[in-house]
C-alpha atoms as a PDB file:
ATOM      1  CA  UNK A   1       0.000   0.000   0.000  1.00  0.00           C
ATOM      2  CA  UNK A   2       1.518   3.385  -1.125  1.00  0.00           C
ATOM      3  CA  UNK A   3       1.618   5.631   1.498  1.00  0.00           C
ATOM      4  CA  UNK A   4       2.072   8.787  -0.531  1.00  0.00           C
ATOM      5  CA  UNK A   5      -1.278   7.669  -2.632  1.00  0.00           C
ATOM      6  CA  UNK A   6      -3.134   6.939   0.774  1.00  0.00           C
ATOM      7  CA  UNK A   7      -2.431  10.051   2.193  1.00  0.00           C
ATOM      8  CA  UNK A   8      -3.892  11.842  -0.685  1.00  0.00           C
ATOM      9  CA  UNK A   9      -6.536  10.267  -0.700  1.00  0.00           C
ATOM     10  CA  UNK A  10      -7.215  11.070   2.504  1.00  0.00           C
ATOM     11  CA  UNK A  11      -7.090  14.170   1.789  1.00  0.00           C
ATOM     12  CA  UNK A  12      -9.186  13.855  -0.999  1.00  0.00           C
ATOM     13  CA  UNK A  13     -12.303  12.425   0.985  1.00  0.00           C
ATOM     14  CA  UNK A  14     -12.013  14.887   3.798  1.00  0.00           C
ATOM     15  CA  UNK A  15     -11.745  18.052   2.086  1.00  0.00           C
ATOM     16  CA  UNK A  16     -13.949  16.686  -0.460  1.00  0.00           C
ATOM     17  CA  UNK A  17     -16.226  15.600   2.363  1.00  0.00           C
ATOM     18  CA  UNK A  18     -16.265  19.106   3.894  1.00  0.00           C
ATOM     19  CA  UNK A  19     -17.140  20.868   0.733  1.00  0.00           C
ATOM     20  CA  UNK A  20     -19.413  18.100   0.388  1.00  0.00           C
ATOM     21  CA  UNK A  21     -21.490  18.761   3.396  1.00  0.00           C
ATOM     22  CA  UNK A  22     -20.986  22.835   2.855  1.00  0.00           C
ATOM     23  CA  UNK A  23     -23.278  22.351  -0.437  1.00  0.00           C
ATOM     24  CA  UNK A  24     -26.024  20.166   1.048  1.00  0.00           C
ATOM     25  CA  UNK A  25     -26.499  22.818   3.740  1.00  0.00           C
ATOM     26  CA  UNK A  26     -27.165  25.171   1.113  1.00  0.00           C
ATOM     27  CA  UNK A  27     -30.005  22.473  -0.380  1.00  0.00           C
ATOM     28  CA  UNK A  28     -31.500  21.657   3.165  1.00  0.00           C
ATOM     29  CA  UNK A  29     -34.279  23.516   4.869  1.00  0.00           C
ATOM     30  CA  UNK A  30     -33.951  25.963   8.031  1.00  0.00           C
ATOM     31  CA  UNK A  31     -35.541  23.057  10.373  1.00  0.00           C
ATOM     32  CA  UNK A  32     -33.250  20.751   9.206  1.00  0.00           C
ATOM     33  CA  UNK A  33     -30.138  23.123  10.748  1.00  0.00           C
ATOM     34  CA  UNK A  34     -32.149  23.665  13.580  1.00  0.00           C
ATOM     35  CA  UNK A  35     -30.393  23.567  17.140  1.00  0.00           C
ATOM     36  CA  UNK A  36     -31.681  20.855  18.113  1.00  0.00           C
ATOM     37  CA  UNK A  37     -30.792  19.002  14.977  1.00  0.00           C
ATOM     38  CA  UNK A  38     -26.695  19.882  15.379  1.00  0.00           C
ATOM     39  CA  UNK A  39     -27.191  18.871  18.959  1.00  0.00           C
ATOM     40  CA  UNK A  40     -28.281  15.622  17.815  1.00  0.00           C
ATOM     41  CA  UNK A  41     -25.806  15.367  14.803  1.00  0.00           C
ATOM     42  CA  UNK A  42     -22.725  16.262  17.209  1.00  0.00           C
ATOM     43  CA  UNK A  43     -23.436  13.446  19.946  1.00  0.00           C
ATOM     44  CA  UNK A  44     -23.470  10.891  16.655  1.00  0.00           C
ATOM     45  CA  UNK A  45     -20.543  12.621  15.293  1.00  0.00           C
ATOM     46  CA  UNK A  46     -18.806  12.606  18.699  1.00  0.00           C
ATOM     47  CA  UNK A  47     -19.139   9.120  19.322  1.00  0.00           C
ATOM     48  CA  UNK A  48     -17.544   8.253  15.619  1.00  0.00           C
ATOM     49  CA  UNK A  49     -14.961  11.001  16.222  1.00  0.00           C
ATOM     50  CA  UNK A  50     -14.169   8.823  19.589  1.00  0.00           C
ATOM     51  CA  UNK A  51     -13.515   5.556  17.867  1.00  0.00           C
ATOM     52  CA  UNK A  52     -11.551   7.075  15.001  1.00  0.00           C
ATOM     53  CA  UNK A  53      -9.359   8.658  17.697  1.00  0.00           C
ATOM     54  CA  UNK A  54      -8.863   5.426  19.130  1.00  0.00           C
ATOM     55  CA  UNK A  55      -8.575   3.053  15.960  1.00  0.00           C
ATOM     56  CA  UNK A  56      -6.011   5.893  14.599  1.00  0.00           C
ATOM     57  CA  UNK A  57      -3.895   6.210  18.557  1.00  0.00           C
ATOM     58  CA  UNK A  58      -3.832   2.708  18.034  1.00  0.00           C
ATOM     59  CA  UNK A  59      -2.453   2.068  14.677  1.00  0.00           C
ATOM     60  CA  UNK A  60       0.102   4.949  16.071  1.00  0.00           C
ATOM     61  CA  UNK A  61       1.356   2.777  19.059  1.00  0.00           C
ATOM     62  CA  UNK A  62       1.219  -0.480  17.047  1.00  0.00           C
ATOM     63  CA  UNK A  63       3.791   0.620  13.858  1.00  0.00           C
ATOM     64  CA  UNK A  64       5.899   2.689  16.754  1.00  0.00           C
ATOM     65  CA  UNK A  65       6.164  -0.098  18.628  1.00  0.00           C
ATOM     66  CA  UNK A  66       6.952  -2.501  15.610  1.00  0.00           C
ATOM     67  CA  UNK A  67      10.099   0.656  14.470  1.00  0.00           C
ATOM     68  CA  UNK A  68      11.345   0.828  17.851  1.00  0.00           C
ATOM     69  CA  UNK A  69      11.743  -2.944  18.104  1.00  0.00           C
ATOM     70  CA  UNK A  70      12.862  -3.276  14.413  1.00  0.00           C
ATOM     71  CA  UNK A  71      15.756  -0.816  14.785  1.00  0.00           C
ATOM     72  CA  UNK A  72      16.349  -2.623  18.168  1.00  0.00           C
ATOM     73  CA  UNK A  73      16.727  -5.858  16.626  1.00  0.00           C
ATOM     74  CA  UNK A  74      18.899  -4.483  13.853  1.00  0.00           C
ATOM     75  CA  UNK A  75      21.428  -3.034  16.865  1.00  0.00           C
ATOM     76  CA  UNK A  76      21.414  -6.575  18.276  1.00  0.00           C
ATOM     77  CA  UNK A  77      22.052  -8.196  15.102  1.00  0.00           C
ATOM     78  CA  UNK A  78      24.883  -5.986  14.515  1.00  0.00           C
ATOM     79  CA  UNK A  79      26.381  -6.945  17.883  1.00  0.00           C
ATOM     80  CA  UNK A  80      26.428 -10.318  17.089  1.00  0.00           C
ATOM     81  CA  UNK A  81      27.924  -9.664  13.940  1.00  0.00           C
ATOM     82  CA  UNK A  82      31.038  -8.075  15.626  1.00  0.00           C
ATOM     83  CA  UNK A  83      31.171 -10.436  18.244  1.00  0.00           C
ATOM     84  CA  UNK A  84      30.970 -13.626  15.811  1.00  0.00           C
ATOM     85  CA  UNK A  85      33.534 -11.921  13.775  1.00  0.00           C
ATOM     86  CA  UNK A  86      35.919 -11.060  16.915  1.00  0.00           C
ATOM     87  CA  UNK A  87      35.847 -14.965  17.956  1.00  0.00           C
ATOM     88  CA  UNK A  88      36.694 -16.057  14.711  1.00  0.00           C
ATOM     89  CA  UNK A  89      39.793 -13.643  14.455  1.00  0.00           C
ATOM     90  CA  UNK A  90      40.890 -15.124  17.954  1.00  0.00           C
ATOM     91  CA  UNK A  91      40.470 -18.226  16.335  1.00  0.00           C
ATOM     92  CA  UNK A  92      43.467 -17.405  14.025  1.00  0.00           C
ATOM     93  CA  UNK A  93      44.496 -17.520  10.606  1.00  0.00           C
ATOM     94  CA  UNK A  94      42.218 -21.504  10.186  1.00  0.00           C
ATOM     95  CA  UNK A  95      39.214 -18.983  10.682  1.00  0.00           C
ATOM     96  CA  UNK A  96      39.877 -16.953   7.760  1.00  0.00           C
ATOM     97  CA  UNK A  97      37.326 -18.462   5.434  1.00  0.00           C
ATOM     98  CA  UNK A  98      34.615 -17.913   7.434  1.00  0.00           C
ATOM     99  CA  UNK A  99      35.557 -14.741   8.331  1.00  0.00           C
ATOM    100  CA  UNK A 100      35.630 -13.722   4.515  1.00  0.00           C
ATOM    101  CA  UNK A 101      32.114 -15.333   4.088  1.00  0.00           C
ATOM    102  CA  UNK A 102      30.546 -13.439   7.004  1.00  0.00           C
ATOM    103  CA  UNK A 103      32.070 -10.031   5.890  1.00  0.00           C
ATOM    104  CA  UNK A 104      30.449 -11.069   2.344  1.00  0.00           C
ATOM    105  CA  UNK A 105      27.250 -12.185   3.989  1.00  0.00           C
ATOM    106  CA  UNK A 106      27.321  -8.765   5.662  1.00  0.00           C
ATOM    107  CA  UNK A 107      27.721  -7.179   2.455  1.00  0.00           C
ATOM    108  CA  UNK A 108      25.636  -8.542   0.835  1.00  0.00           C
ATOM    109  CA  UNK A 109      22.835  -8.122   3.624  1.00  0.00           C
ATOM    110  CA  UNK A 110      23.812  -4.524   3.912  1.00  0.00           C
ATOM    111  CA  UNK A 111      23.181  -3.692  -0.303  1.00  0.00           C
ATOM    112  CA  UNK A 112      19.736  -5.616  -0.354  1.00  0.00           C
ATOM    113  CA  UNK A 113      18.011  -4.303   2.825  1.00  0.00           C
ATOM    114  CA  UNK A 114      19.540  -0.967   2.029  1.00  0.00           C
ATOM    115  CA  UNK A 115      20.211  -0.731  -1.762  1.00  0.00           C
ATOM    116  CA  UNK A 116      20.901   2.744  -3.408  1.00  0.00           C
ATOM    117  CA  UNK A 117      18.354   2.423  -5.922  1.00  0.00           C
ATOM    118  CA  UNK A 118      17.158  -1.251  -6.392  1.00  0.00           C
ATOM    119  CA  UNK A 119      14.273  -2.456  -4.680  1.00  0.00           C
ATOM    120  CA  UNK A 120      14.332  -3.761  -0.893  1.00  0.00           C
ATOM    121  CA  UNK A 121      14.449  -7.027  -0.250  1.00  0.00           C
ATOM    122  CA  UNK A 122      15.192  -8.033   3.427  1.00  0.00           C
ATOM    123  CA  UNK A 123      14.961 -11.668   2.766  1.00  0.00           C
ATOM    124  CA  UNK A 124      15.992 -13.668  -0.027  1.00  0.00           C
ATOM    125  CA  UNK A 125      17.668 -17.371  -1.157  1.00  0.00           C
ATOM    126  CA  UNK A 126      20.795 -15.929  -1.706  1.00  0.00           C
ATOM    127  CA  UNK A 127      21.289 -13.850   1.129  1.00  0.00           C
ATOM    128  CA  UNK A 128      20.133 -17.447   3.400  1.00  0.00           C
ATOM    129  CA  UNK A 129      22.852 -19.255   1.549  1.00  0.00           C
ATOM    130  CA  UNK A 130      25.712 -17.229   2.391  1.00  0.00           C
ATOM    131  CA  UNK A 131      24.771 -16.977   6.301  1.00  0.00           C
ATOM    132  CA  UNK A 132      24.422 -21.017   5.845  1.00  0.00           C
ATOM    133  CA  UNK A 133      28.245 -21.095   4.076  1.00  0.00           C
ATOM    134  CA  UNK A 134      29.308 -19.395   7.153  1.00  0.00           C
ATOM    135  CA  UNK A 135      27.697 -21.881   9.408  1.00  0.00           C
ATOM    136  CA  UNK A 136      29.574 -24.835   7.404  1.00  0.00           C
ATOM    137  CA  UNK A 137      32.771 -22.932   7.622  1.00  0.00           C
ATOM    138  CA  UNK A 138      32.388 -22.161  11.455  1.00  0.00           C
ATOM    139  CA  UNK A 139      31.453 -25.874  12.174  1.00  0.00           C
ATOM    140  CA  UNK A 140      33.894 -27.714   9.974  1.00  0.00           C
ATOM    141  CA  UNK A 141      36.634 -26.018  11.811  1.00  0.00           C
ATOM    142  CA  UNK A 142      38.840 -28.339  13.103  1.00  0.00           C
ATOM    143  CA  UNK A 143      40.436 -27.307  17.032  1.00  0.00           C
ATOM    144  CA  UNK A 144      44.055 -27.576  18.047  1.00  0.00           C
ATOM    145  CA  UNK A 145      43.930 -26.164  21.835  1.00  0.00           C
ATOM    146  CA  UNK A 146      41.114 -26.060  24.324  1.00  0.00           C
ATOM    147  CA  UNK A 147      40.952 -22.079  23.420  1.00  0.00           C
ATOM    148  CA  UNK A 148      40.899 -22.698  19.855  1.00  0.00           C
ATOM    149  CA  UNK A 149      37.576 -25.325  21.007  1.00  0.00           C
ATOM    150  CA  UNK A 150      35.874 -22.781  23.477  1.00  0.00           C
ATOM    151  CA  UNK A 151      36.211 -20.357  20.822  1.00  0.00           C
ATOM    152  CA  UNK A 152      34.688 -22.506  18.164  1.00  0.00           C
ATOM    153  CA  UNK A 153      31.952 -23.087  20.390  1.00  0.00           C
ATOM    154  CA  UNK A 154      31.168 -19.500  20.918  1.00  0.00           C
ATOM    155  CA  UNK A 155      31.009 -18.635  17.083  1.00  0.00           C
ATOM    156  CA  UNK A 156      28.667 -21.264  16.675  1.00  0.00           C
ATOM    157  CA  UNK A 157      26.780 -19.788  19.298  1.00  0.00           C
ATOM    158  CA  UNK A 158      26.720 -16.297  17.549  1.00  0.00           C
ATOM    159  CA  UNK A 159      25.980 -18.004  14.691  1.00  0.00           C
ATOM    160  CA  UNK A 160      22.963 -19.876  15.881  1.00  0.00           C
ATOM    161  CA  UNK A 161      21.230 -16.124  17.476  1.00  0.00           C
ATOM    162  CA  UNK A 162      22.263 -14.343  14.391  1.00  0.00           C
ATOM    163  CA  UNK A 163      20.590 -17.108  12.413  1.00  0.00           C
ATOM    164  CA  UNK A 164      17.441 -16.558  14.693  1.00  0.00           C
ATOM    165  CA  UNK A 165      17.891 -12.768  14.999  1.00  0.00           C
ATOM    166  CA  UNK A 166      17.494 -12.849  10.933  1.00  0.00           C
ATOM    167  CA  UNK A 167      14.026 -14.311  11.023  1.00  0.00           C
ATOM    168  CA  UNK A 168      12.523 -11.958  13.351  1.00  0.00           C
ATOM    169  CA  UNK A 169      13.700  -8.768  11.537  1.00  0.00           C
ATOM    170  CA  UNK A 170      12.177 -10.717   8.303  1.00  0.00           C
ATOM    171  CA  UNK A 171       9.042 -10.790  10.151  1.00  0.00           C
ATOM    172  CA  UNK A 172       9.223  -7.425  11.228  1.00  0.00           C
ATOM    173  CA  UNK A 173       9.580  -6.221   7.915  1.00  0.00           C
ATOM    174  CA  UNK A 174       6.960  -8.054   6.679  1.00  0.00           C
ATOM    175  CA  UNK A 175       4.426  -6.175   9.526  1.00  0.00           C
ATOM    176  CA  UNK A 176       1.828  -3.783   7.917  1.00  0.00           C
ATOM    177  CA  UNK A 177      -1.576  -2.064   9.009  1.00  0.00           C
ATOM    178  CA  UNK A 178      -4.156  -3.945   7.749  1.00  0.00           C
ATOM    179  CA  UNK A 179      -6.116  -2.405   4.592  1.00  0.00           C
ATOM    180  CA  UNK A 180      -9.540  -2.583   6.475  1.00  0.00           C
ATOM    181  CA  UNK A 181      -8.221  -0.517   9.130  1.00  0.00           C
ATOM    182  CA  UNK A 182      -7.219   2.371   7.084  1.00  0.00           C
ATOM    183  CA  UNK A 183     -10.540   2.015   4.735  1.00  0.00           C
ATOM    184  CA  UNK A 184     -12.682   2.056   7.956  1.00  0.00           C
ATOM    185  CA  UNK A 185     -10.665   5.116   9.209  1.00  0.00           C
ATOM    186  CA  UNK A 186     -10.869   7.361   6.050  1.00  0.00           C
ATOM    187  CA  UNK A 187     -14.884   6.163   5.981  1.00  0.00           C
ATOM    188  CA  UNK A 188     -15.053   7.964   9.539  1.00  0.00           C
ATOM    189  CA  UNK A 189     -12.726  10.868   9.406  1.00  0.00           C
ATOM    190  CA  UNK A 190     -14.957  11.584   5.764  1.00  0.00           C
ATOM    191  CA  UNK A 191     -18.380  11.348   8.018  1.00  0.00           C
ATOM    192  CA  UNK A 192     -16.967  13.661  10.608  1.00  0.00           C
ATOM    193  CA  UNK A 193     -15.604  16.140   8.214  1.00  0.00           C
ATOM    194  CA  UNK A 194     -18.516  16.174   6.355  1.00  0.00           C
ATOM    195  CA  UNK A 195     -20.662  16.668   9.218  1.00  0.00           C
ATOM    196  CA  UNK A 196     -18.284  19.562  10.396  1.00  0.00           C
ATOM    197  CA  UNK A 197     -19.189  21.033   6.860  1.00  0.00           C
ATOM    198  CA  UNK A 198     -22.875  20.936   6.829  1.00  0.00           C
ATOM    199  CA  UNK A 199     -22.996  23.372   9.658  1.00  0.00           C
ATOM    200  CA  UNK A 200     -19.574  25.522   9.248  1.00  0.00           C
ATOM    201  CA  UNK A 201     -20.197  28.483   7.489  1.00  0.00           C
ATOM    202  CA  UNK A 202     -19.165  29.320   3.972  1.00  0.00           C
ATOM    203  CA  UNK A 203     -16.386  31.501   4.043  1.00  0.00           C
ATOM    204  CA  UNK A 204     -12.927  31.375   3.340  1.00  0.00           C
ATOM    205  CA  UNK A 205     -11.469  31.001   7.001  1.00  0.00           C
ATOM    206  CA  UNK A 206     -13.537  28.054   7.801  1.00  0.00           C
ATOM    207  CA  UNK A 207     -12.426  26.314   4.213  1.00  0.00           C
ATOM    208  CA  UNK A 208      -8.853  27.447   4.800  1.00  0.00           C
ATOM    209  CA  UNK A 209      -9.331  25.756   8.753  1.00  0.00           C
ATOM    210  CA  UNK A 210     -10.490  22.586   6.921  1.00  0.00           C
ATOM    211  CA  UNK A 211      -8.283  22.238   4.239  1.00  0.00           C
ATOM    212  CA  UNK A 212      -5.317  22.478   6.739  1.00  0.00           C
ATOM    213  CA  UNK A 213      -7.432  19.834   9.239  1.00  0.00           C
ATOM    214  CA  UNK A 214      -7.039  17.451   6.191  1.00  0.00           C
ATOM    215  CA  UNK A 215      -3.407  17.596   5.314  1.00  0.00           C
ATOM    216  CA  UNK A 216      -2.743  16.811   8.944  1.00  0.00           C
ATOM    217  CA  UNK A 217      -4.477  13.998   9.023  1.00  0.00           C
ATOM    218  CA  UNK A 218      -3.532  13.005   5.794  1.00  0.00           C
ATOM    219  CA  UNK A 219      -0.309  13.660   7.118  1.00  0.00           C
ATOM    220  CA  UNK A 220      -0.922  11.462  10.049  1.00  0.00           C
ATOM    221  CA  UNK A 221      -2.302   8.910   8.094  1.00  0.00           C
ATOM    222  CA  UNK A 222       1.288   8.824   5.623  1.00  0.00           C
ATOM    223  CA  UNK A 223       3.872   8.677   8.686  1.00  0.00           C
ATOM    224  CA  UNK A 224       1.820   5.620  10.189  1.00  0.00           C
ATOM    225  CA  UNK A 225       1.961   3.717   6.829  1.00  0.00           C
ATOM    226  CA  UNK A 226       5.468   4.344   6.198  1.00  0.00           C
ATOM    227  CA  UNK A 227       6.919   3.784   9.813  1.00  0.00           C
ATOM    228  CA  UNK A 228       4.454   0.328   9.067  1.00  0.00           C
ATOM    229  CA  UNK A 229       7.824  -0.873   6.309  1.00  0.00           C
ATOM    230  CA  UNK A 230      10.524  -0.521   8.605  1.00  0.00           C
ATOM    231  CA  UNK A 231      13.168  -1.222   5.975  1.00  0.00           C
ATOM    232  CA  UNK A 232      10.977   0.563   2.664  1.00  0.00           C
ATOM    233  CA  UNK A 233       9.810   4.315   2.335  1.00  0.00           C
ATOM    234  CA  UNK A 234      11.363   7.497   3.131  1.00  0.00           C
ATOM    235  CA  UNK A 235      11.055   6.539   7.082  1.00  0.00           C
ATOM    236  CA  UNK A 236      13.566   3.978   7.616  1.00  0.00           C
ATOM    237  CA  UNK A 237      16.001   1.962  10.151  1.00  0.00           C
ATOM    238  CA  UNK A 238      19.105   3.657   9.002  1.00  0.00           C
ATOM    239  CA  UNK A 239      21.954   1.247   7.973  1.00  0.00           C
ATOM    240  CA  UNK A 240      24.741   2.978  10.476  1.00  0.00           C
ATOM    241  CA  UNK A 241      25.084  -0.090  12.636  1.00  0.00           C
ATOM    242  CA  UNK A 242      25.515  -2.386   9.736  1.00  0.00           C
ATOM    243  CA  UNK A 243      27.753  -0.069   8.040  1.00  0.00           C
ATOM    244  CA  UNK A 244      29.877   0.008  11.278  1.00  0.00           C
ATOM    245  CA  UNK A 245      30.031  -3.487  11.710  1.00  0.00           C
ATOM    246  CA  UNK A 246      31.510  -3.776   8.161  1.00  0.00           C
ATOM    247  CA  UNK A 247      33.925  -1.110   8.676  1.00  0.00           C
ATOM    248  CA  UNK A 248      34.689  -3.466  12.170  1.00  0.00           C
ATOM    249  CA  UNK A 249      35.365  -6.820   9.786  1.00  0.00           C
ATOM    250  CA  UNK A 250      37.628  -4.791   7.436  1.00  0.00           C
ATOM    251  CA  UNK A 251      40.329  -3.391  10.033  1.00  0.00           C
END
């Protein structure tokens, strides 16, 4: 789901929705803009304004929640990165090979979950075989002291939480507000503003006040959708802690 496109349509259906209701006030007799009739109209339109507050604080909270743990998860994954690589340079020069697959691995990883210009892809069959090479390398090594041993047993270690650690940011990436969430919302937020139109008068504050009212939330409704793609979009986990782990296996 394109955020960009989203958000304008947002946009679309509550301005539009506002104008909307501005005409049929114009069509509608004086009883039916009575007092008592926007009394009655804002208790319905207060009770939908309620639920769309909560359905949208909740989609707010949910993708937060899923970026904070995302870029988390990406910190840890670095970490064991490093670490994996440190034990396998303690290991000494026997190591080497799979110390040249994980720094390729970590390329590799780095230019398809953050590529220039190429499309994102967080998980794919190559990118699984070169973190399995590494594991082959790591457990066909062959230990000549008891240090050489306790640090073969560490990197397999790393290797089996960076294995895991890989999964869960696939899932995470994969996490996404649910279409009928959004549809429901916009159907709401287009009531409300449309009610807010048939008794706003027609002048050029009160459209000005309502056009603004619908960027926001249109604006609202884009940063949701793209913090939703944690790795896609213009609001992203940025690749520092990769890139410094790199820079770490290269020294």
């Amino acid at each position: 789901m394109n955020a960009l496109v989203v958000a304008t349509l947002v946009f679309a259906c509550l301005f539009g929705g506002t104008i909307a209701g501005m005409r049929a006030s114009r069509r509608l007799q004086e009883r039916h803009l009575s007092k008592e009739t926007q009394e009655a109209v804002k208790l319905g339109v207060g009770m939908v304004a309620a639920m769309a507050s909560l359905i949208l604080g909740l989609m707010t909270a949910s993708v937060k929640g899923n970026f904070d743990s995302t870029s988390r998860d990406v910190q840890q994954f670095t970490t064991y990165l490093i670490t994996l690589d440190v034990a396998l340079r303690h290991y000494g020069p026997d190591a080497d090979p799979a110390r040249l697959a994980l720094r390729a691995y970590t390329e590799h990883a780095l230019a398809e979950t953050w590529p220039d210009k190429a499309a994102v892809r967080v998980a794919s069959d190559e990118s699984e075989a070169r973190l399995s090479q590494v594991g082959r390398l790591i457990r066909a090594l062959d230990p000549k002291t008891s240090d050489q041993g306790d640090l073969r047993s560490e990197a397999i270690e790393r290797y089996k939480a960076l294995s895991a650690l890989r999964w869960v940011l696939i899932e995470e990436s994969a996490t996404q507000v649910p279409p009928i969430f959004t549809i429901v919302l916009i159907i709401w937020l287009t009531f409300i503003f449309m009610s807010f139109g048939l008794f706003a008068p027609v002048n050029a504050v009160s459209i000005s006040v309502f056009l603004l009212c619908a960027m926001s939330l249109g604006g609202a409704i884009f940063l949701i959708l793209e913090m939703s793609t944690p790795f896609d979009g213009s609001i992203i986990v940025p690749p520092d802690a990769m890139q410094n782990a790199l820079r770490h296996m290269v020294k």
